[in-house]
Protein backbone atom coordinates (compact mmCIF):
# COMPACT_ATOMS: atom_id res chain seq x y z
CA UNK A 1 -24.22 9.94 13.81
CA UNK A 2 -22.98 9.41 10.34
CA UNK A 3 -23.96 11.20 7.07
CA UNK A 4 -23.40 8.85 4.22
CA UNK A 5 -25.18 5.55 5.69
CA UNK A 6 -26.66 4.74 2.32
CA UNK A 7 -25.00 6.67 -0.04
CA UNK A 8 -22.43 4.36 -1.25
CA UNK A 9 -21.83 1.55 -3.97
CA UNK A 10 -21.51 -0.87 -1.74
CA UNK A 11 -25.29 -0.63 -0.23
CA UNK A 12 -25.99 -0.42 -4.13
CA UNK A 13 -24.56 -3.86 -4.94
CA UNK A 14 -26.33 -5.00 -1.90
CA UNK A 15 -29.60 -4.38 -2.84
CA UNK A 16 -29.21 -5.56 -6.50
CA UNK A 17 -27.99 -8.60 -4.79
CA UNK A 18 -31.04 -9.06 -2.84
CA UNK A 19 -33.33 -7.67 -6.26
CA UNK A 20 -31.99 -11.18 -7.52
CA UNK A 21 -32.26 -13.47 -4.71
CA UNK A 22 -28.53 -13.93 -4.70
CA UNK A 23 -26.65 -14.57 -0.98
CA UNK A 24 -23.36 -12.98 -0.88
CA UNK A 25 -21.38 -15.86 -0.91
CA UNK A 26 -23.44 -17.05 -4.33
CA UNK A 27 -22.17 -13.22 -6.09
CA UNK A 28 -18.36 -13.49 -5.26
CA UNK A 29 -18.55 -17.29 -6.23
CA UNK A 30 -20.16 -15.41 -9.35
CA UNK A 31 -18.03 -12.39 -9.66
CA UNK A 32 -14.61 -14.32 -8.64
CA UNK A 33 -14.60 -12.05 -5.71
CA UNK A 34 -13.53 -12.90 -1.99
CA UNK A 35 -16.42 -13.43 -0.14
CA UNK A 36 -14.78 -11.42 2.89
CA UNK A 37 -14.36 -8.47 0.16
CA UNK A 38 -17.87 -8.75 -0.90
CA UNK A 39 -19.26 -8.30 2.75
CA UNK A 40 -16.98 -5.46 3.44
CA UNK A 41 -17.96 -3.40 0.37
CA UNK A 42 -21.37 -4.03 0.92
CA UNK A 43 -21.29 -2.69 4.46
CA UNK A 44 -19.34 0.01 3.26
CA UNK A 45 -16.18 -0.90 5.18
CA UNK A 46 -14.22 -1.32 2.14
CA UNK A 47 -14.40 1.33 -0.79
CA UNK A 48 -15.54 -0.76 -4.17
CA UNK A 49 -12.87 -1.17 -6.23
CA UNK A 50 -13.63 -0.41 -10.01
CA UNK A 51 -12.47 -4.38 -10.40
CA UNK A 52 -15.19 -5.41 -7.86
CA UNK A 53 -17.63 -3.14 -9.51
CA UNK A 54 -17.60 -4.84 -12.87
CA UNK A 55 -16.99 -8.43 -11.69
CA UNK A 56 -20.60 -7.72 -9.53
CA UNK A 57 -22.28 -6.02 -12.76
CA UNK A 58 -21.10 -8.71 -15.18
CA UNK A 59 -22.21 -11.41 -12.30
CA UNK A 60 -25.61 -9.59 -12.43
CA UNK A 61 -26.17 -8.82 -15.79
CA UNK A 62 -26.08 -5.16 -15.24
CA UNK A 63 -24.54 -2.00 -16.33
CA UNK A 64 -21.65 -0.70 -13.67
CA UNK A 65 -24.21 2.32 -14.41
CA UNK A 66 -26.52 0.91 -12.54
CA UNK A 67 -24.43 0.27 -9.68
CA UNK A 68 -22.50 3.65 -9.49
CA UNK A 69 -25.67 5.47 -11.49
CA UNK A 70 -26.06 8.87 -10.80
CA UNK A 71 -27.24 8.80 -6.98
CA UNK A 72 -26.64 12.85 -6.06
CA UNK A 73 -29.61 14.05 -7.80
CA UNK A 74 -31.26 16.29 -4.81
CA UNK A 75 -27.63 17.56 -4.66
CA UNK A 76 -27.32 18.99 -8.30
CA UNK A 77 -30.96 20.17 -8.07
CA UNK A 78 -30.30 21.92 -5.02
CA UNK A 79 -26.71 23.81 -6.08
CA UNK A 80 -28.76 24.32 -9.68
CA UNK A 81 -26.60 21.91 -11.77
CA UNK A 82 -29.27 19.79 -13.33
CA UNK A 83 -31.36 22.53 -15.23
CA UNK A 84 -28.03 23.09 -16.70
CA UNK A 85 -28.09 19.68 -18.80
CA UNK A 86 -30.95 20.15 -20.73
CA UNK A 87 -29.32 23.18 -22.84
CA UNK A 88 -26.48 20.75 -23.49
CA UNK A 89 -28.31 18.36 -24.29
CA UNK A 90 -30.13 20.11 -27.05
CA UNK A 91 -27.12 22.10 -27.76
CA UNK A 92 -25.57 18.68 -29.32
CA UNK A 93 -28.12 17.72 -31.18
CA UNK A 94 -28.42 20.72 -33.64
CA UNK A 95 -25.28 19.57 -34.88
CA UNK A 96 -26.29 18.39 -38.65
CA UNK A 97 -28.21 21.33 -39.18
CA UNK A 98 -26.41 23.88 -40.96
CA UNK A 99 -25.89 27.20 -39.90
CA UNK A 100 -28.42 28.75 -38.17
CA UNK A 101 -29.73 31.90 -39.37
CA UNK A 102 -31.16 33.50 -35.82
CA UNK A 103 -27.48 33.41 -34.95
CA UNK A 104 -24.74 35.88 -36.00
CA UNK A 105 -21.22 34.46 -34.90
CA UNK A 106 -18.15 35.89 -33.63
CA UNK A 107 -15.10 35.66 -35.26
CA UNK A 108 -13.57 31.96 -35.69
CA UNK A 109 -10.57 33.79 -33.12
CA UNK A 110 -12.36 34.82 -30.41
CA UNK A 111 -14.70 31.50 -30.52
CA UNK A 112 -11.02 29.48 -30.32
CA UNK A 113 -9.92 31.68 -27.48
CA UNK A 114 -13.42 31.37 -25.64
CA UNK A 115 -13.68 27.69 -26.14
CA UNK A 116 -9.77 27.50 -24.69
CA UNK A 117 -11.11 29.74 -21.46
CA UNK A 118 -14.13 27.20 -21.12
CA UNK A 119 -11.45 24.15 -21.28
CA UNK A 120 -9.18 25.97 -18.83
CA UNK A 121 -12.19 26.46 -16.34
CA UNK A 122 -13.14 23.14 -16.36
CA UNK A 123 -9.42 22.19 -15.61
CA UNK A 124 -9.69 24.50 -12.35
CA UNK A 125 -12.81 22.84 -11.44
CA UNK A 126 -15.31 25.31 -11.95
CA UNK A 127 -17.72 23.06 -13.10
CA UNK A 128 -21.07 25.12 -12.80
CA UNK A 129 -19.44 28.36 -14.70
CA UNK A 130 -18.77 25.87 -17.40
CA UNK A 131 -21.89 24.10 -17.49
CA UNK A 132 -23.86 27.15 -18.10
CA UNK A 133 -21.57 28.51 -20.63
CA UNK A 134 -20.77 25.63 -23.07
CA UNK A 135 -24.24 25.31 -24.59
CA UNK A 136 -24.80 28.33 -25.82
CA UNK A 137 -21.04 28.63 -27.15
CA UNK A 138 -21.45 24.85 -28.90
CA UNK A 139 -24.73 26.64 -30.94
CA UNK A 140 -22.97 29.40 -32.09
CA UNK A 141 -19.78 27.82 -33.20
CA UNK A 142 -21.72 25.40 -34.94
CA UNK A 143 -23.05 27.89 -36.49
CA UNK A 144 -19.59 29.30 -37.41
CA UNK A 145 -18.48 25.64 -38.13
CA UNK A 146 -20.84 25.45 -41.06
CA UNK A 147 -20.20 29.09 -42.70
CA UNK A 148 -16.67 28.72 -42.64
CA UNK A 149 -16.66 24.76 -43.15
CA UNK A 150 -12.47 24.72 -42.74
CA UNK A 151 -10.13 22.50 -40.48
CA UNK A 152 -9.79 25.42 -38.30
CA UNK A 153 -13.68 25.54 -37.33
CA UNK A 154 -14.56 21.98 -36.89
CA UNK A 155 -11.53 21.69 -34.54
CA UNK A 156 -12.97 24.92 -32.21
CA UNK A 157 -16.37 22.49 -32.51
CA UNK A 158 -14.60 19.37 -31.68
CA UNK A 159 -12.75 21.04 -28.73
CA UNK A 160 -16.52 22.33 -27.49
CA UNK A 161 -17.51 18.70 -27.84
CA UNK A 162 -15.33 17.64 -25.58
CA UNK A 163 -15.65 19.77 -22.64
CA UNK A 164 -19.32 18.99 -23.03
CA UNK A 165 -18.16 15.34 -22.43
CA UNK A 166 -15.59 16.62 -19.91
CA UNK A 167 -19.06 18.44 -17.89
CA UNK A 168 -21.34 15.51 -18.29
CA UNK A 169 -18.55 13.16 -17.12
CA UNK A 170 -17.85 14.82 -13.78
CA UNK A 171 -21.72 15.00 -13.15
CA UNK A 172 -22.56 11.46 -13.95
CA UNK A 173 -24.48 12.03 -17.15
CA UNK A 174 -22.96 8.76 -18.66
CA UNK A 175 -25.23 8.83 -21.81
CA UNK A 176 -24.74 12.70 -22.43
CA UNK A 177 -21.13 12.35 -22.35
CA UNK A 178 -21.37 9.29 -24.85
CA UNK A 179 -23.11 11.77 -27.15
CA UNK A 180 -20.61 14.66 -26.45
CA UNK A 181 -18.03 12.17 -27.87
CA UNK A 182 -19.89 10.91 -30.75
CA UNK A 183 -20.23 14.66 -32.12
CA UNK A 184 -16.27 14.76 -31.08
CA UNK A 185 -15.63 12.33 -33.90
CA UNK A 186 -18.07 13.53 -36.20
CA UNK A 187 -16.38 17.14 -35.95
CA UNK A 188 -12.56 15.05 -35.66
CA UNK A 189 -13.27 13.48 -39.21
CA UNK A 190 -14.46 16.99 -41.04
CA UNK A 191 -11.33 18.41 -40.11
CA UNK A 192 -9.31 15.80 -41.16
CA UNK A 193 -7.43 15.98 -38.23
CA UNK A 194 -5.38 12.45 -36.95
CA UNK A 195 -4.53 13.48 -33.68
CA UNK A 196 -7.99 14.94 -32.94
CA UNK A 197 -9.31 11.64 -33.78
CA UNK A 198 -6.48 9.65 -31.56
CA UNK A 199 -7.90 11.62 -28.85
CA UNK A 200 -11.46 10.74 -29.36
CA UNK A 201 -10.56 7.28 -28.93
CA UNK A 202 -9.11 7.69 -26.08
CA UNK A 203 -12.01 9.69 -24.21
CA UNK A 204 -14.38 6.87 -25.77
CA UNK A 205 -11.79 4.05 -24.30
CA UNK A 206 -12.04 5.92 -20.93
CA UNK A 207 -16.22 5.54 -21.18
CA UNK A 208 -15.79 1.49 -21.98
CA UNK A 209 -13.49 1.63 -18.55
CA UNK A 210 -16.04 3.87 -16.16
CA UNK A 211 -18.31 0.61 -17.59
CA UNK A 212 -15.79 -2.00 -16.82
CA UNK A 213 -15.49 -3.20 -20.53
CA UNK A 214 -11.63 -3.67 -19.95
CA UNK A 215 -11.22 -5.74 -23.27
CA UNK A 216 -13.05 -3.48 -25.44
CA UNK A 217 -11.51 -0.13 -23.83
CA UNK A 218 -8.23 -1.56 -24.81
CA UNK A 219 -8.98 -2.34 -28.13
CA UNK A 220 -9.85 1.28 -28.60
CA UNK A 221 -6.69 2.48 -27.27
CA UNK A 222 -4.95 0.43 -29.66
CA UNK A 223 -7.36 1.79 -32.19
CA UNK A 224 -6.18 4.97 -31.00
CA UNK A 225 -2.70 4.50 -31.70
CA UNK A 226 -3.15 3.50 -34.84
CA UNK A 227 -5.27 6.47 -35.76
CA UNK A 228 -2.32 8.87 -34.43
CA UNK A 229 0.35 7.09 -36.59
CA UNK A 230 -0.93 8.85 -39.33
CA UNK A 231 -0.59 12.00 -38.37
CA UNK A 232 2.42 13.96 -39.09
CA UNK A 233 5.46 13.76 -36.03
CA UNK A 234 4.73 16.54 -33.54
CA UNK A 235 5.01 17.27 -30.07
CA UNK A 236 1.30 16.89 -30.22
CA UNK A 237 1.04 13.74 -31.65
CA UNK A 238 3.61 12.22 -29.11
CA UNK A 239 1.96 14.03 -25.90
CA UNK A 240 -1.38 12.30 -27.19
CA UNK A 241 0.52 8.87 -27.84
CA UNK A 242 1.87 9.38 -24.33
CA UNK A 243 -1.91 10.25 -23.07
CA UNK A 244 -3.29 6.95 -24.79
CA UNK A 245 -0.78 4.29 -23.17
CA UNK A 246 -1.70 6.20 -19.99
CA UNK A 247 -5.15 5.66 -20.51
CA UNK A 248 -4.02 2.08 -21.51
CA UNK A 249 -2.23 1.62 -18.28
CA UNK A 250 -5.14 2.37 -16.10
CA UNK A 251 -7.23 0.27 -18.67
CA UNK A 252 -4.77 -2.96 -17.89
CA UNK A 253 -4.48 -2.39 -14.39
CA UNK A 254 -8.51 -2.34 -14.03
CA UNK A 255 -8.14 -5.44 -15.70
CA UNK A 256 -5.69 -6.69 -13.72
CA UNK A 257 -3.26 -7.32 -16.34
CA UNK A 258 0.06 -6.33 -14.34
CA UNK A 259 2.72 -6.74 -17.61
CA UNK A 260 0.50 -5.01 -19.86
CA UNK A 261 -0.41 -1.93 -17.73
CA UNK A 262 3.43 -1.53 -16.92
CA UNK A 263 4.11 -1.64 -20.20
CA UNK A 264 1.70 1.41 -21.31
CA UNK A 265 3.70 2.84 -18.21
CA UNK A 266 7.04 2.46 -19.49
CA UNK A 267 6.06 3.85 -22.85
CA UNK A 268 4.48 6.45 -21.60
CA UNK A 269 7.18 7.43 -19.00
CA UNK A 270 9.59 7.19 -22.43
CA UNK A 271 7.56 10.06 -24.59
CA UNK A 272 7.33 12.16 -21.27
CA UNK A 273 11.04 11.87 -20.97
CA UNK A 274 11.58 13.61 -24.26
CA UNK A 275 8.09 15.64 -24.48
CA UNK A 276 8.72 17.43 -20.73
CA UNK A 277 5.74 18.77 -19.05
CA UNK A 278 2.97 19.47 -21.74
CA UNK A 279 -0.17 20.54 -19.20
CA UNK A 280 -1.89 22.70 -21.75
CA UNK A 281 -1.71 20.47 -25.13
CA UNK A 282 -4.80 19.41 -25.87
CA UNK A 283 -5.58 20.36 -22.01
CA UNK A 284 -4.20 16.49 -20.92
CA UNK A 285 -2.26 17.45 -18.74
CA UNK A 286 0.19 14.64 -19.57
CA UNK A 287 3.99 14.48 -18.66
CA UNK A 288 6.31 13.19 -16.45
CA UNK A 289 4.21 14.22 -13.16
CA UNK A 290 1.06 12.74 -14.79
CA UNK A 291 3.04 8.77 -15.72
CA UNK A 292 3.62 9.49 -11.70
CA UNK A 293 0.01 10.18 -10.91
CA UNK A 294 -0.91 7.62 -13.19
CA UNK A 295 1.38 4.98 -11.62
CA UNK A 296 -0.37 5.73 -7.92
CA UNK A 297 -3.60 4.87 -10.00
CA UNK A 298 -2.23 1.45 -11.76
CA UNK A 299 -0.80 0.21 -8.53
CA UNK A 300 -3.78 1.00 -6.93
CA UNK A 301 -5.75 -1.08 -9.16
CA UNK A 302 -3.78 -3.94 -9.07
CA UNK A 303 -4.32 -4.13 -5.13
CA UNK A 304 -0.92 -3.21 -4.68
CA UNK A 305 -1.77 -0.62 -1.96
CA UNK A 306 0.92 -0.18 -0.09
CA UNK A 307 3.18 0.65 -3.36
CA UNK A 308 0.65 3.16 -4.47
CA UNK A 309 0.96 5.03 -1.03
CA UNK A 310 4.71 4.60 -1.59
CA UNK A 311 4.93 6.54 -4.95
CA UNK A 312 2.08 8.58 -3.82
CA UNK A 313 4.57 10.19 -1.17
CA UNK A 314 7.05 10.80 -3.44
CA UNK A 315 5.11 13.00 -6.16
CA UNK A 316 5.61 16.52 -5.75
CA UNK A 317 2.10 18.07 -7.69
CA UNK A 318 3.60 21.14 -9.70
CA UNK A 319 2.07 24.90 -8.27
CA UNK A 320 0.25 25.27 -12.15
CA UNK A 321 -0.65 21.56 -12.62
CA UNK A 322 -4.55 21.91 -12.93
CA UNK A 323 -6.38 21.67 -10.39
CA UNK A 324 -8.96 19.09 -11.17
CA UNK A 325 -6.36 16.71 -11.83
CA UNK A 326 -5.08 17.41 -8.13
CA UNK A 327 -8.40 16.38 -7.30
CA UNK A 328 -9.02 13.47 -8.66
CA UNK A 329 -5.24 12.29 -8.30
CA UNK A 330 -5.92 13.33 -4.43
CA UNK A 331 -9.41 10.90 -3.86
CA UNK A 332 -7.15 8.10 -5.65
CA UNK A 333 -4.14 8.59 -2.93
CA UNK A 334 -7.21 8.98 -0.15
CA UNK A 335 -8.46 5.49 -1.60
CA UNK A 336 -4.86 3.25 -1.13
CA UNK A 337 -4.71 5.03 2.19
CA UNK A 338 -7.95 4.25 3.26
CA UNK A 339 -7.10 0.25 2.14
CA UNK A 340 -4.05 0.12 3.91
CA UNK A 341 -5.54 1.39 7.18
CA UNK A 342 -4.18 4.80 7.42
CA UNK A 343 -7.28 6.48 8.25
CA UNK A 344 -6.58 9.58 8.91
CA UNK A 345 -4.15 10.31 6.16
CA UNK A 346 -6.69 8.91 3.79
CA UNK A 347 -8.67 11.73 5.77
CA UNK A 348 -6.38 14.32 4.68
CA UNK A 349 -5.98 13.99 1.01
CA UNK A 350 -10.07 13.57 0.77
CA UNK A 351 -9.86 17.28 1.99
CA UNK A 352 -7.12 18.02 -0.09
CA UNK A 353 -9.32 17.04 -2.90
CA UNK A 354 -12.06 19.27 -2.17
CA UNK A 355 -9.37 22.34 -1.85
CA UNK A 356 -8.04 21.72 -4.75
CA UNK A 357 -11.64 21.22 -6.95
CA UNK A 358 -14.59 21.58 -4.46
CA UNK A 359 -17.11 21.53 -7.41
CA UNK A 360 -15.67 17.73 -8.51
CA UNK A 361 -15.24 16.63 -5.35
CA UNK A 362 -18.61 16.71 -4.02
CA UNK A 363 -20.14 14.84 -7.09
CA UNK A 364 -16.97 12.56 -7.00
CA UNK A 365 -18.11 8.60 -6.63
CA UNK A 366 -14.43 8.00 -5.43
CA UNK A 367 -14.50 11.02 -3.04
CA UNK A 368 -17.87 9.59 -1.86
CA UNK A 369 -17.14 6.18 -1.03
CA UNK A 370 -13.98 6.25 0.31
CA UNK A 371 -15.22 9.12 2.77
CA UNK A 372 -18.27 6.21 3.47
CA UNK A 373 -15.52 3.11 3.92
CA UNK A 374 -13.74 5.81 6.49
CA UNK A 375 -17.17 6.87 8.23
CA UNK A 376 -17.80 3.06 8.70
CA UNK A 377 -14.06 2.31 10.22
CA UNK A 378 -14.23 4.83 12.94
CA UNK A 379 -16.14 4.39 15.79
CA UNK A 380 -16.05 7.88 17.40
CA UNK A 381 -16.12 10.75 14.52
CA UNK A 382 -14.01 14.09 14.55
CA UNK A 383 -16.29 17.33 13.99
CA UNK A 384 -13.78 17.82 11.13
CA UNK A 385 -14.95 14.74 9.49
CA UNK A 386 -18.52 15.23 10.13
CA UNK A 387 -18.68 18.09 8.57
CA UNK A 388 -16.90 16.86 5.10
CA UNK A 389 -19.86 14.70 5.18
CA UNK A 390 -22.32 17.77 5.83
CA UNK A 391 -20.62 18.95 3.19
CA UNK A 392 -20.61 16.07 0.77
CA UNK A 393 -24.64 15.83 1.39
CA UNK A 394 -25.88 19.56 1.51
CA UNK A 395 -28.73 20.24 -0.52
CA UNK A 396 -27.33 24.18 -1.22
């Protein structure tokens, strides 16, 4: 018996392939896919790669939204994620409308140090804490934002902004998160602050790449670069320099452009070299074990598999390193794992990503399609691995 026999992109692309009359050798003649590739994502075999996701999309004339979309619904009902959106939601949109006067504000301190515990939590993966927190603290500091109207508040804003995006990211709320960021700038360009605003182009790069609009995702990376140049030389500035040719890297390998994406690497690799590990700046986590992590991901995307297992092996994770990046860097070693046929490894670092960040795991579209390609590879199933997929689709 297997628990995911639907719930995968693959069975998605299939039946927006059929919704269009197409035959599945007439989409990866379309898409400039392999045929064989095409037949083995759709069956679930094969975990989509975010290359074959956007070739199919483009082919079809749809957004990669609608093929990944936002297909756990029952799931965030039932562990009571989804009545936390709509306070976000509204929580973002009050933010032209001056200070209101129902609400009496804390100290511009202790809203900086809550908004740093909210970004730390989300870091450790504690998703729901931070969902219900964030909307009520965004309200209040906007209120603050306004009565103070310095640098220092618009920056405790901005930094709300974006763990709103951060939230609605990891849930699949594509369009929320696109409004998070768009309130990220706004707050970015009040304070007047470069390397806030080379940041916000990178978070709005990385929402043109979870669409598969390589070319345009790189163009804002570039943008961001140029936006941090003006900032005054810091360790900030270079750790989010470092953070954007990461971002660039992944961007390029997605694209499969193999010079360009080792050449964000290189650079990258370069400012970590003098920067040293700089997990809490800006909360990116970047450094030399992230150009690491990162490189896993690139080789990954450029179907280089077995090298991404390679370097995979050879990353020690730091004790402190947060844990949602141990997550998500975990599903991406499960992935090249599951693609080179080592099954059970690929097994192992799936639960290894829901140790390390349970909360992002389980609403994970990586986490959930390479557990799918697995479920569909082996013929007699492990209770172990049954019950990840219990897991993965319990309504509690």
């Amino acid at each position: 018996m297997h628990s995911l026999p639907q719930d995968h992109t693959g069975a998605r692309i299939a039946r927006l392939r059929l919704e269009r009359h197409l035959t599945q050798k007439a989409l990866a003649e379309l898409a400039g896919i392999s045929y064989s590739a095409l037949t083995k994502v759709e069956q679930g075999r094969l975990e989509a790669s975010p290359f074959v996701v956007a070739a199919c999309a483009r082919a079809m004339r749809v957004e990669v939204a609608t093929i990944q979309g936002q297909p756990y619904q029952d799931a965030l009902r039932a562990d009571q994620l989804d009545v936390l959106i709509t306070p976000i939601r509204a929580a973002l949109d009050v933010y032209d409308l001056g200070a209101d006067p129902e609400i009496s504000p804390r100290p511009l301190h202790e809203l900086r140090e809550a908004s740093e515990r909210l970004c730390a939590a989300v870091r450790a993966g504690e998703i729901k804490r931070v969902a219900g927190e964030v909307a009520a603290l965004i309200e209040e500091t906007t209120t603050a934002a306004h009565t103070h109207d310095s640098s220092d508040a618009w920056l405790v804003l901005a930094s709300l902004y974006r763990t709103a995006y951060d939230v609605t990211t990891k849930l699949g709320f594509a369009d929320l998160a696109q409004l998070a960021l768009a309130r990220m700038d706004w707050t970015a360009q009040r304070a007047s602050d470069a390397v806030f605003g080379g940041a916000y182009q990178y978070f709005r790069a990385l929402t043109y790449m979870r669409e598969g609009k390589f070319r345009t995702g790189q163009r804002l990376i570039d943008l961001g670069l140029r936006t941090i140049e003006q900032a005054d030389a810091s360790r900030e500035r270079a750790i989010v320099t470092g953070q954007l040719h990461l971002g660039g890297s992944v961007m390029a390998g997605r694209a499969h452009n193999d010079a360009q994406a080792m050449g964000h690497l290189a650079e990258a690799k370069r400012i970590a070299d003098q920067t040293g590990e700089a997990p809490k700046v800006l909360w990116m986590a970047f450094g030399g074990t992230n150009v690491e992590v990162h490189r896993v991901s690139v080789l990954a995307e450029l179907d280089k598999y077995d090298k991404a297992v390679d370097t995979a092996d050879r990353i020690v994770l730091p004790a402190d390193w947060p844990k949602s990046r141990k997550s998500h860097h975990w599903a991406e070693v499960a992935r090249a794992q599951m693609w080179t046929g080592r099954l059970e490894a690929s097994f192992a670092s799936l639960q290894k990503a829901r140790k390390a960040a349970p909360q992002q795991a389980k609403y994970h579209p990586l986490v959930r399609d390479t557990y799918a390609s697995l479920e569909a590879a082996h013929r007699r199933l492990p209770d172990s691995f049954l019950s990840y997929g219990s897991w993965l689709t319990s309504q509690r």
